[in-house]
Protein backbone atom coordinates (compact mmCIF):
# COMPACT_ATOMS: atom_id res chain seq x y z
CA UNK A 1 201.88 7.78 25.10
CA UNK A 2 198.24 7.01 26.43
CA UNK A 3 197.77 4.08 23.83
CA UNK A 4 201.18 2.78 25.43
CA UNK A 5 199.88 3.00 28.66
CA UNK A 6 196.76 1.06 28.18
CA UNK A 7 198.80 -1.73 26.36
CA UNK A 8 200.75 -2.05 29.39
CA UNK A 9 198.01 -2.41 31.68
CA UNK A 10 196.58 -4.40 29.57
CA UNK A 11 199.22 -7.17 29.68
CA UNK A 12 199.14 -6.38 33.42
CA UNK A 13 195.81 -7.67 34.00
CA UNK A 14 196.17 -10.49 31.74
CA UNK A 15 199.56 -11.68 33.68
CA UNK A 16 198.32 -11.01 36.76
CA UNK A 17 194.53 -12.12 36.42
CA UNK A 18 193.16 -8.86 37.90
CA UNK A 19 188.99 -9.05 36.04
CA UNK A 20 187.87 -5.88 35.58
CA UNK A 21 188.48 -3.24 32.83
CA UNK A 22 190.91 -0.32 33.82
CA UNK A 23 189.67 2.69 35.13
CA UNK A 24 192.49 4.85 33.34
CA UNK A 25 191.54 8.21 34.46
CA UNK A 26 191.41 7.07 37.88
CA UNK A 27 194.89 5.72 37.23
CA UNK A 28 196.04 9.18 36.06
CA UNK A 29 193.82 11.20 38.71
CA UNK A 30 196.07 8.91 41.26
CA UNK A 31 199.50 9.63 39.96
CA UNK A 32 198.38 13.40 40.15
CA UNK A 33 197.68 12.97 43.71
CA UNK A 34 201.27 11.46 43.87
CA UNK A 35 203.08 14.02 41.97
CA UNK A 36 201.51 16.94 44.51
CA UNK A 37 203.41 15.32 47.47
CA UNK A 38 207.01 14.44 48.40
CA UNK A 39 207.96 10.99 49.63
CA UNK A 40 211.21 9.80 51.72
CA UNK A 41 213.57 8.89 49.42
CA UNK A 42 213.23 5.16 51.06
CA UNK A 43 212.73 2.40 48.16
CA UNK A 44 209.87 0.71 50.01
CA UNK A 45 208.14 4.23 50.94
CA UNK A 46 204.11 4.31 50.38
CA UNK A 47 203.90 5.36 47.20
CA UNK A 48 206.67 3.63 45.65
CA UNK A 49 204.77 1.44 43.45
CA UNK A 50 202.67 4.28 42.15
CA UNK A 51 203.69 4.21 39.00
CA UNK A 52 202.13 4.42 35.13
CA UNK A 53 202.84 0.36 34.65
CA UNK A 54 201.37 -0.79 37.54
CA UNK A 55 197.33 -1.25 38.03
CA UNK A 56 196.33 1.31 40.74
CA UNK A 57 194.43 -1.34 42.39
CA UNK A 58 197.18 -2.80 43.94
CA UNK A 59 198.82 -0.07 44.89
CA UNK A 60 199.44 0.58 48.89
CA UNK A 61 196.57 2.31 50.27
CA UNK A 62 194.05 1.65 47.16
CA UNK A 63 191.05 -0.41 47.57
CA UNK A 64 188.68 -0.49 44.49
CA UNK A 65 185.29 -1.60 44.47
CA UNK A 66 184.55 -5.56 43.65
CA UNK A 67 182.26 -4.28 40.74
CA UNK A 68 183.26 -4.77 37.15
CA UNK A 69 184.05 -1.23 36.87
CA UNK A 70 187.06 -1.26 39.92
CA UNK A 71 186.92 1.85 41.18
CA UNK A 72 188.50 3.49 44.14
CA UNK A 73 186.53 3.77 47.05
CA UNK A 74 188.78 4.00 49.56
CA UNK A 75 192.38 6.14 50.03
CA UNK A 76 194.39 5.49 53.24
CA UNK A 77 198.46 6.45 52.81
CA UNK A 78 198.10 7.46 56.63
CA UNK A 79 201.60 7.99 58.48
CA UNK A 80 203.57 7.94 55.45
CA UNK A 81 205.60 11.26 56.14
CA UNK A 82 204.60 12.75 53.33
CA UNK A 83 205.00 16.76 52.42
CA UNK A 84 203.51 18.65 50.09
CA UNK A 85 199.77 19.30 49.06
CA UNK A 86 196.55 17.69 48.74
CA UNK A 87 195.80 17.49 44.72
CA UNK A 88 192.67 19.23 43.62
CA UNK A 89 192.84 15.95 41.48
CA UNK A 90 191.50 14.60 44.49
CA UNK A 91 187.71 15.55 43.30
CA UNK A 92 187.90 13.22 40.51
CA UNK A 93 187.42 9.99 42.28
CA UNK A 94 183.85 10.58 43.19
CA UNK A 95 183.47 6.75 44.05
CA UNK A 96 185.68 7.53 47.26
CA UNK A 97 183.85 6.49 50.41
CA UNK A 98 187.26 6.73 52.87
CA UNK A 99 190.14 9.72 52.47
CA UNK A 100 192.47 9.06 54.95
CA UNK A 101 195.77 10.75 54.86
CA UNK A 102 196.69 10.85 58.77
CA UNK A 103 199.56 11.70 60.35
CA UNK A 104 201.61 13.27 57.89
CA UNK A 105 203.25 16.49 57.06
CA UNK A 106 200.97 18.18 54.31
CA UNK A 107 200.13 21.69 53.95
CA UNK A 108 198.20 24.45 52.50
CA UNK A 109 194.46 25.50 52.35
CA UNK A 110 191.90 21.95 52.42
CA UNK A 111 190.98 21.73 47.82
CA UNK A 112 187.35 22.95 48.85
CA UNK A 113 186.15 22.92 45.18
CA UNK A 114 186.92 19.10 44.84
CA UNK A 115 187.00 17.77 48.42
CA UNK A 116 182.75 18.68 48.08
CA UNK A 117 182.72 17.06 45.08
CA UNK A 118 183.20 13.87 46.95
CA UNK A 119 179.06 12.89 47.31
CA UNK A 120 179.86 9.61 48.66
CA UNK A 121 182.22 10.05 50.96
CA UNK A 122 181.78 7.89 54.57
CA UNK A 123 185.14 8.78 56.46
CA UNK A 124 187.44 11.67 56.07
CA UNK A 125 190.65 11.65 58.43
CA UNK A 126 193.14 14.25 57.82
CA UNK A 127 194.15 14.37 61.55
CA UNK A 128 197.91 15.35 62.26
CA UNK A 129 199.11 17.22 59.36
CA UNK A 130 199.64 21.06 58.47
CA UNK A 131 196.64 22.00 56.73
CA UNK A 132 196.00 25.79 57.09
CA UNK A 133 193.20 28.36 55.71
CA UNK A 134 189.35 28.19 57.08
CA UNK A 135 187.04 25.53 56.85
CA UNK A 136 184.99 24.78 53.89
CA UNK A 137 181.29 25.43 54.45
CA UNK A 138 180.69 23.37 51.17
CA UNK A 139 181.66 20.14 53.34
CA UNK A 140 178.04 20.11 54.38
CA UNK A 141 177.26 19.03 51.02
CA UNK A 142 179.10 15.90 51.59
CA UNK A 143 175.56 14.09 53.06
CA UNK A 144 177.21 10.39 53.29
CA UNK A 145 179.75 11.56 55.64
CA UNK A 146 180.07 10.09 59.41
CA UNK A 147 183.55 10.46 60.29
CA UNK A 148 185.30 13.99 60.01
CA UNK A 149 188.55 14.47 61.58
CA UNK A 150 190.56 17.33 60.74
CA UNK A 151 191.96 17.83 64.36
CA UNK A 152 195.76 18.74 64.65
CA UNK A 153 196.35 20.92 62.37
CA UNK A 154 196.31 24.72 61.82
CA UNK A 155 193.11 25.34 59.92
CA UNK A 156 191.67 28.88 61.00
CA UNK A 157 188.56 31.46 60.91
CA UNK A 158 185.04 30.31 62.18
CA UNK A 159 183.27 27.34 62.41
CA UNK A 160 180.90 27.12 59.15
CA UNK A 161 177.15 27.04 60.93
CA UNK A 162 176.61 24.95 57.14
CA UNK A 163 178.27 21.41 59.54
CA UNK A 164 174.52 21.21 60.83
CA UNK A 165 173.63 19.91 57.30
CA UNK A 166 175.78 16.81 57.62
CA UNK A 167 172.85 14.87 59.48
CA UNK A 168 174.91 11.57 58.83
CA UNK A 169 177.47 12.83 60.70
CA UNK A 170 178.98 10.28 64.01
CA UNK A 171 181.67 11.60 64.58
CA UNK A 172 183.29 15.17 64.59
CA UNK A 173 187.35 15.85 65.43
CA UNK A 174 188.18 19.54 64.97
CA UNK A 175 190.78 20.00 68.27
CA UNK A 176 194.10 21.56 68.08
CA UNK A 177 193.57 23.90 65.28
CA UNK A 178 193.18 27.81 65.29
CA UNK A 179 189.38 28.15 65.10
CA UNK A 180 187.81 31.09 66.50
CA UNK A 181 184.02 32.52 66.95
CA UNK A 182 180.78 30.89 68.52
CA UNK A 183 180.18 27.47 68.30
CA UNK A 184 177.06 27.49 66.04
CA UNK A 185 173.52 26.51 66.90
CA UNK A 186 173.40 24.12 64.09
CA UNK A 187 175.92 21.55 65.52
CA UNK A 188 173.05 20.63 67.91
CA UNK A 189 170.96 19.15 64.86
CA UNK A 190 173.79 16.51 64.37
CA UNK A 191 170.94 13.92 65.82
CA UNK A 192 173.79 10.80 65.30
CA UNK A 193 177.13 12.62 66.97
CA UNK A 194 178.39 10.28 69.19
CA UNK A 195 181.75 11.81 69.18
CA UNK A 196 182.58 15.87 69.57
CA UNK A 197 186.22 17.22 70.14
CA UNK A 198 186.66 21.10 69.18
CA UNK A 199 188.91 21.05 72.43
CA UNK A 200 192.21 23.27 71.90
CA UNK A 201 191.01 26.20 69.91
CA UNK A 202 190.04 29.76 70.15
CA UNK A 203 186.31 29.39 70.44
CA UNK A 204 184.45 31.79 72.38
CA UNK A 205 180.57 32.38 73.37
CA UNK A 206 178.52 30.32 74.95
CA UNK A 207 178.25 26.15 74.45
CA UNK A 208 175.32 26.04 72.59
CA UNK A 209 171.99 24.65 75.13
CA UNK A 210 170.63 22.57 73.22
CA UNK A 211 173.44 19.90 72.97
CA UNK A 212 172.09 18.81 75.96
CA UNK A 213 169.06 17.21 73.36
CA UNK A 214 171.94 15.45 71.37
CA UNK A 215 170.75 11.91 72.45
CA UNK A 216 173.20 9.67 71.22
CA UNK A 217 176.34 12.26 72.26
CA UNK A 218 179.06 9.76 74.18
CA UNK A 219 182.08 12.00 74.03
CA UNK A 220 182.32 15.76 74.69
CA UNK A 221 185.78 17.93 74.95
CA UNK A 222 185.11 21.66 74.43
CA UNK A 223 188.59 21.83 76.38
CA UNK A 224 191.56 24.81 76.19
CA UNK A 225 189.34 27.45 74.57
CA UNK A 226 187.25 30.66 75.82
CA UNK A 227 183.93 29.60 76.22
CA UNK A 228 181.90 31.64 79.27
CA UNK A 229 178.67 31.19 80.06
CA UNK A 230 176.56 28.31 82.06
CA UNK A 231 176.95 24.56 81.45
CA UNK A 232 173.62 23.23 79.06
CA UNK A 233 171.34 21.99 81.98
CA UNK A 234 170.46 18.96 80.24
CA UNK A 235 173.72 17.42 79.52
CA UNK A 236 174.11 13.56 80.02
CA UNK A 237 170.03 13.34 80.13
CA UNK A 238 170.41 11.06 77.43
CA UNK A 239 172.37 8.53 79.89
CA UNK A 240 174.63 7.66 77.02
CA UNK A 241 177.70 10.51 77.99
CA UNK A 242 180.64 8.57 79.16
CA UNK A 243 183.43 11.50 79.07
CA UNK A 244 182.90 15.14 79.18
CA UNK A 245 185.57 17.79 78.84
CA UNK A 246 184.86 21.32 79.51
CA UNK A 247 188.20 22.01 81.02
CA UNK A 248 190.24 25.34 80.61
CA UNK A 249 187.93 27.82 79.89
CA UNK A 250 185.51 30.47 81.52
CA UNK A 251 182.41 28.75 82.23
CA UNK A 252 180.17 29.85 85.26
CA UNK A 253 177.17 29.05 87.47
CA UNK A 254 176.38 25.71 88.76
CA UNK A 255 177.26 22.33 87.83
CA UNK A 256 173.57 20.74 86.22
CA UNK A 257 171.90 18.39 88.73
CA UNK A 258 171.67 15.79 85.39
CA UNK A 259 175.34 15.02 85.82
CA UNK A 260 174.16 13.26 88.74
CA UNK A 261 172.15 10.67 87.41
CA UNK A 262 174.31 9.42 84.40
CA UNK A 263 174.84 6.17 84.83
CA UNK A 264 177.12 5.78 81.91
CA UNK A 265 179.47 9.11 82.97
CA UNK A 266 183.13 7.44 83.29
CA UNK A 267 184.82 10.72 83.04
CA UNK A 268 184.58 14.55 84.07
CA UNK A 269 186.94 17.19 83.80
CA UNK A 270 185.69 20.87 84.17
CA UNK A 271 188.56 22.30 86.20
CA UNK A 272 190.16 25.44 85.76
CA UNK A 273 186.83 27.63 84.69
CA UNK A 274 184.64 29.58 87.30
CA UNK A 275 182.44 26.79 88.20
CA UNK A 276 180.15 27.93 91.46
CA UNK A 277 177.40 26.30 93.79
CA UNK A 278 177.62 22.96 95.17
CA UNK A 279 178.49 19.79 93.67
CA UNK A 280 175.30 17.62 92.60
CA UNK A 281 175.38 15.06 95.70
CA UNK A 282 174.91 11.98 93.97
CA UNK A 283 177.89 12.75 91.14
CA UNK A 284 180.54 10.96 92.94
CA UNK A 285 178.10 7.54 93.29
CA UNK A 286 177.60 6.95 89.61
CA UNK A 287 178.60 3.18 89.16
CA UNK A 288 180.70 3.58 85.99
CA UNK A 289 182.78 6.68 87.04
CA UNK A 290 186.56 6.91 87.17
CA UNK A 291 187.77 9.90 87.32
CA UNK A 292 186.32 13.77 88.43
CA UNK A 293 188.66 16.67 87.90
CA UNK A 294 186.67 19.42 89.19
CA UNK A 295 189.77 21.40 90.25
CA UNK A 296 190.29 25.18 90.27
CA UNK A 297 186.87 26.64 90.21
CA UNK A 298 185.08 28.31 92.83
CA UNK A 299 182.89 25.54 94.19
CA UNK A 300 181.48 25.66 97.33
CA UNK A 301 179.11 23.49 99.96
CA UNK A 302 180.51 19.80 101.40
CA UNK A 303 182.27 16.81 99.98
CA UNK A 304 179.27 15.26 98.15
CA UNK A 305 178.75 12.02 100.97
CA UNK A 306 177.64 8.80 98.67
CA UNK A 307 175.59 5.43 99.48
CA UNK A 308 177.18 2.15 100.76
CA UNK A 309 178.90 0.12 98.01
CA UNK A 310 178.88 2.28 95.40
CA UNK A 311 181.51 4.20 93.12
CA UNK A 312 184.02 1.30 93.40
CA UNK A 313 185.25 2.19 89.95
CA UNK A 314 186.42 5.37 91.09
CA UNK A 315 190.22 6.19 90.67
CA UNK A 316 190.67 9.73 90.51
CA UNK A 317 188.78 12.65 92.88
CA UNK A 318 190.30 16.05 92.55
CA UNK A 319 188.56 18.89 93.95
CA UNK A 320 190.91 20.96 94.79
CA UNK A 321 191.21 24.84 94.88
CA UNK A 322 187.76 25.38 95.87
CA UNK A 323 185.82 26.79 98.31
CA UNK A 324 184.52 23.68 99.56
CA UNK A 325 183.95 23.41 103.51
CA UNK A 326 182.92 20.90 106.03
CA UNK A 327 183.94 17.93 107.52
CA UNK A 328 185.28 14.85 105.46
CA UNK A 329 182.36 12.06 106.11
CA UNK A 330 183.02 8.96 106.77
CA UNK A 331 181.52 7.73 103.30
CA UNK A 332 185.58 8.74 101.99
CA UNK A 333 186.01 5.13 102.86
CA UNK A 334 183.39 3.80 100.50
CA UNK A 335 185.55 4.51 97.51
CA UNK A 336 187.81 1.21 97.73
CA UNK A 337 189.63 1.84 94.24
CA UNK A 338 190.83 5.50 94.88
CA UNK A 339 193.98 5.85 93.72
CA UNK A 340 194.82 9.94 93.81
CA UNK A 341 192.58 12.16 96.21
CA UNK A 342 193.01 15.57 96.07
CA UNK A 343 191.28 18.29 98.37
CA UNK A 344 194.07 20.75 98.90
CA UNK A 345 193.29 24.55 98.86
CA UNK A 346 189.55 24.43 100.48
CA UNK A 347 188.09 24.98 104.22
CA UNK A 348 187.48 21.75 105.40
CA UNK A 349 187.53 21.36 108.65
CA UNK A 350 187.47 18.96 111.63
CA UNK A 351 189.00 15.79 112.20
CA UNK A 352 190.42 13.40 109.04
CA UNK A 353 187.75 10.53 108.79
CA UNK A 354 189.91 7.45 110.07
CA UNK A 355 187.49 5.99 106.73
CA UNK A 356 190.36 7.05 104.72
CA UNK A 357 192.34 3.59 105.75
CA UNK A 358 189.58 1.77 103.81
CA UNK A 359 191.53 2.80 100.40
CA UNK A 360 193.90 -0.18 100.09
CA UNK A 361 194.77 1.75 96.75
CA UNK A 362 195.48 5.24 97.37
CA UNK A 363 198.70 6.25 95.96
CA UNK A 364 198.70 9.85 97.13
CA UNK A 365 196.51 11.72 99.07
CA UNK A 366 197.01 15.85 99.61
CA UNK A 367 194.60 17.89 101.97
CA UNK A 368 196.98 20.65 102.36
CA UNK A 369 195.60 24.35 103.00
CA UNK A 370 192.28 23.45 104.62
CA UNK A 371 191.75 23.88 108.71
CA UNK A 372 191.65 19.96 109.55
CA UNK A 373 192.65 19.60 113.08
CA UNK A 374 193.26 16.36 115.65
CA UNK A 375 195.42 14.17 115.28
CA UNK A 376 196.01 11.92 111.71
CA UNK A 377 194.56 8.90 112.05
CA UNK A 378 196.17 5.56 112.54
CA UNK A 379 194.28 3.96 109.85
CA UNK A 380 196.21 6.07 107.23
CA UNK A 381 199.32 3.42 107.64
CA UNK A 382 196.87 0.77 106.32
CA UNK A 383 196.72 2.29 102.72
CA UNK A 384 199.54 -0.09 102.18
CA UNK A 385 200.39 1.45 98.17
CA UNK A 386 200.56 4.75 99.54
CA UNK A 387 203.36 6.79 98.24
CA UNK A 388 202.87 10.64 98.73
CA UNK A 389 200.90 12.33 101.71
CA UNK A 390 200.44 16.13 101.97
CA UNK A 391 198.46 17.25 104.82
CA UNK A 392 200.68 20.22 105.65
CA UNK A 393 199.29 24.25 106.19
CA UNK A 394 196.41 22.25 108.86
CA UNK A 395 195.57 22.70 112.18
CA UNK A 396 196.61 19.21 112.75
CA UNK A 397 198.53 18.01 116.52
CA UNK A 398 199.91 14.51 117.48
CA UNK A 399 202.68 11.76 116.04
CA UNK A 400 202.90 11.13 112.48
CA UNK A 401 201.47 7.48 112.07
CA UNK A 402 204.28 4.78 111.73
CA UNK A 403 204.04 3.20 108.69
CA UNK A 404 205.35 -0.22 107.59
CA UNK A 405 208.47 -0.15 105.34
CA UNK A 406 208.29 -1.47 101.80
CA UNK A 407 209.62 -4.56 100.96
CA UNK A 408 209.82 -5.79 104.64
């Protein structure tokens, strides 16, 4: 049957001009691979041409090398609904540089024993599938690798400390699973990590100080798990952090001051943990920042006030649920591209800046439960896109501001 096989491929690659000899066992590893999962029963499904008379090399989702020995180095049958498992036979094709099998429906523990066999392996995307059991600590062995996303799917136990090895490492997706434990130490040697999401989880402990050193970190989300402790003072020192996510969890003591002078922050959401002290003053003037969720901690001091001209980019301010207290300064009006400003549940008091009709974009504004008082200013009928205004459980006196009717 195998000496049929190779005369069939044979006349294959003489029809079709493919140079090259055949890489048979890769043909066969392939078509184990196949015969783990469970296609739709559609005719033009992904791994309908998969089959023994066929030359894997132009199969759908097989790229081979353009060396005269063809083989695979790259597997991507992403969003293909497939069920099933992940063959062991995967090990087998150790010229893979890309496993990508995203977004579909297969289970059961990750092959360990031939996923590490995989030495020169760049990318590895299993995100959105149903892959349970813990996470191999041999991964680490896998020294070529710079993209790792296993996020979205139900893999459990601890994270293995063993990641720190993977020095190539860029990028690191591990959210929505069931992980549990300390982050580990190690992950802070990961010198190249641009990218780290193990947001979702059940990780507890402290976030680890010295990813505050990580200097080419851009992306952060440590979101929806149970971290306590303080936030690493030197995060976004390295002025490369655009978005940082330490929502949902029960972090304490004070925001660091180093927030405040990266340039390249765009986002920040750390609401809902047990935040104190006052906000770093320049925060809210960074030039590239959009949006600031700082929501539902236990803040305190004054609305941070900013210089002339700056923040324009800023869309989003929500700050409520604090103990913030003060007056509203007249800088409010300095953020020209505020879309949603929230400040409800604080103690701010006196008068509502009239400022605040220098936001030609607000949408919807809410300073509810604080102990504003006067009368609303005028200038509020000038936000001309406004849509939704809460200002109620004030101290507040006077007519309601007429405002002109859309459309007229």
């Amino acid at each position: 049957m195998r000496f049929f096989i190779i005369i069939l491929l044979s006349c294959f690659l003489q029809h079709h001009g493919i140079n090259g000899r055949i890489s048979l066992s890769e043909h066969e590893d392939l078509l184990g691979i196949k015969s783990a999962m469970i296609t739709n029963n559609e005719p033009d499904n992904c791994l309908s041409s998969w089959n023994s008379t066929t030359h894997h090399c132009t199969w759908p989702g097989v790229i081979c090398s353009s060396t005269p020995d063809r083989h695979v180095v790259s597997l991507d049958i992403s969003v293909c609904f497939l069920t099933g498992t992940l063959s062991p036979d995967i090990g087998f094709l150790t010229n893979l540089q890309n496993l990508s099998l995203a977004d579909n429906i297969l289970s059961g523990p990750l092959p360990s024993s031939s996923l590490c066999l995989l030495s020169n392996l760049q990318r590895l995307d299993l995100f959105a599938n149903m892959f349970n059991g813990s996470l191999p600590s041999c991964l680490s062995s896998l020294k070529a690798l710079q993209y790792l996303d296993l996020s979205h799917n139900a893999l459990s136990g601890t994270l293995p400390s063993e990641l720190g090895y993977l020095t190539s490492l860029q990028s690191l997706f591990l959210s929505n699973n069931k992980l549990s434990g300390e982050i580990p130490e190690s992950l802070s040697h990961l010198n190249n990590l641009t990218h780290l999401d193990l947001g979702d989880n059940k990780l507890d402990g402290p976030i680890p100080e010295l990813f505050g050193d990580l200097r080419k970190l851009e992306y952060l989300s440590l979101d929806w798990n149970n971290l306590s402790g303080s936030v690493p003072r030197k995060l976004g020192t390295n002025g490369k952090l655009v978005s940082l996510d330490l929502s949902r969890n029960k972090l304490t003591g004070n925001l660091p001051e180093s927030l405040g002078s990266c340039q390249s922050l765009k986002e920040i959401h750390m609401y809902k943990n047990m935040l104190s002290g006052s906000i770093p003053k320049s925060l809210l003037g960074l030039p590239n920042l959009t949006r600031v969720y700082l929501n539902d901690n236990l803040l305190n001091g004054g609305f941070p006030e900013t210089r002339d001209s700056v923040a324009l980019k800023l869309i989003t301010i929500d700050l409520s649920n604090n103990e913030l207290s003060g007056t509203l300064p007249p800088t409010i009006g300095n953020f020209s591209g505020l879309q949603w400003l929230s400040l409800q549940g604080n103690g701010f008091t006196g008068s509502i800046s009239p400022q605040i009709g220098n936001l030609p974009q607000l949408v919807e504004i809410d300073l509810s439960s604080n102990n504003f008082s006067g009368k609303i200013p005028y200038q509020i009928s000038l936000c001309s896109q406004l849509q939704r205004i809460n200002f109620s459980r004030n101290q507040l006196s006077g007519d309601i501001p007429e405002f002109p009717v859309s459309g007229a």
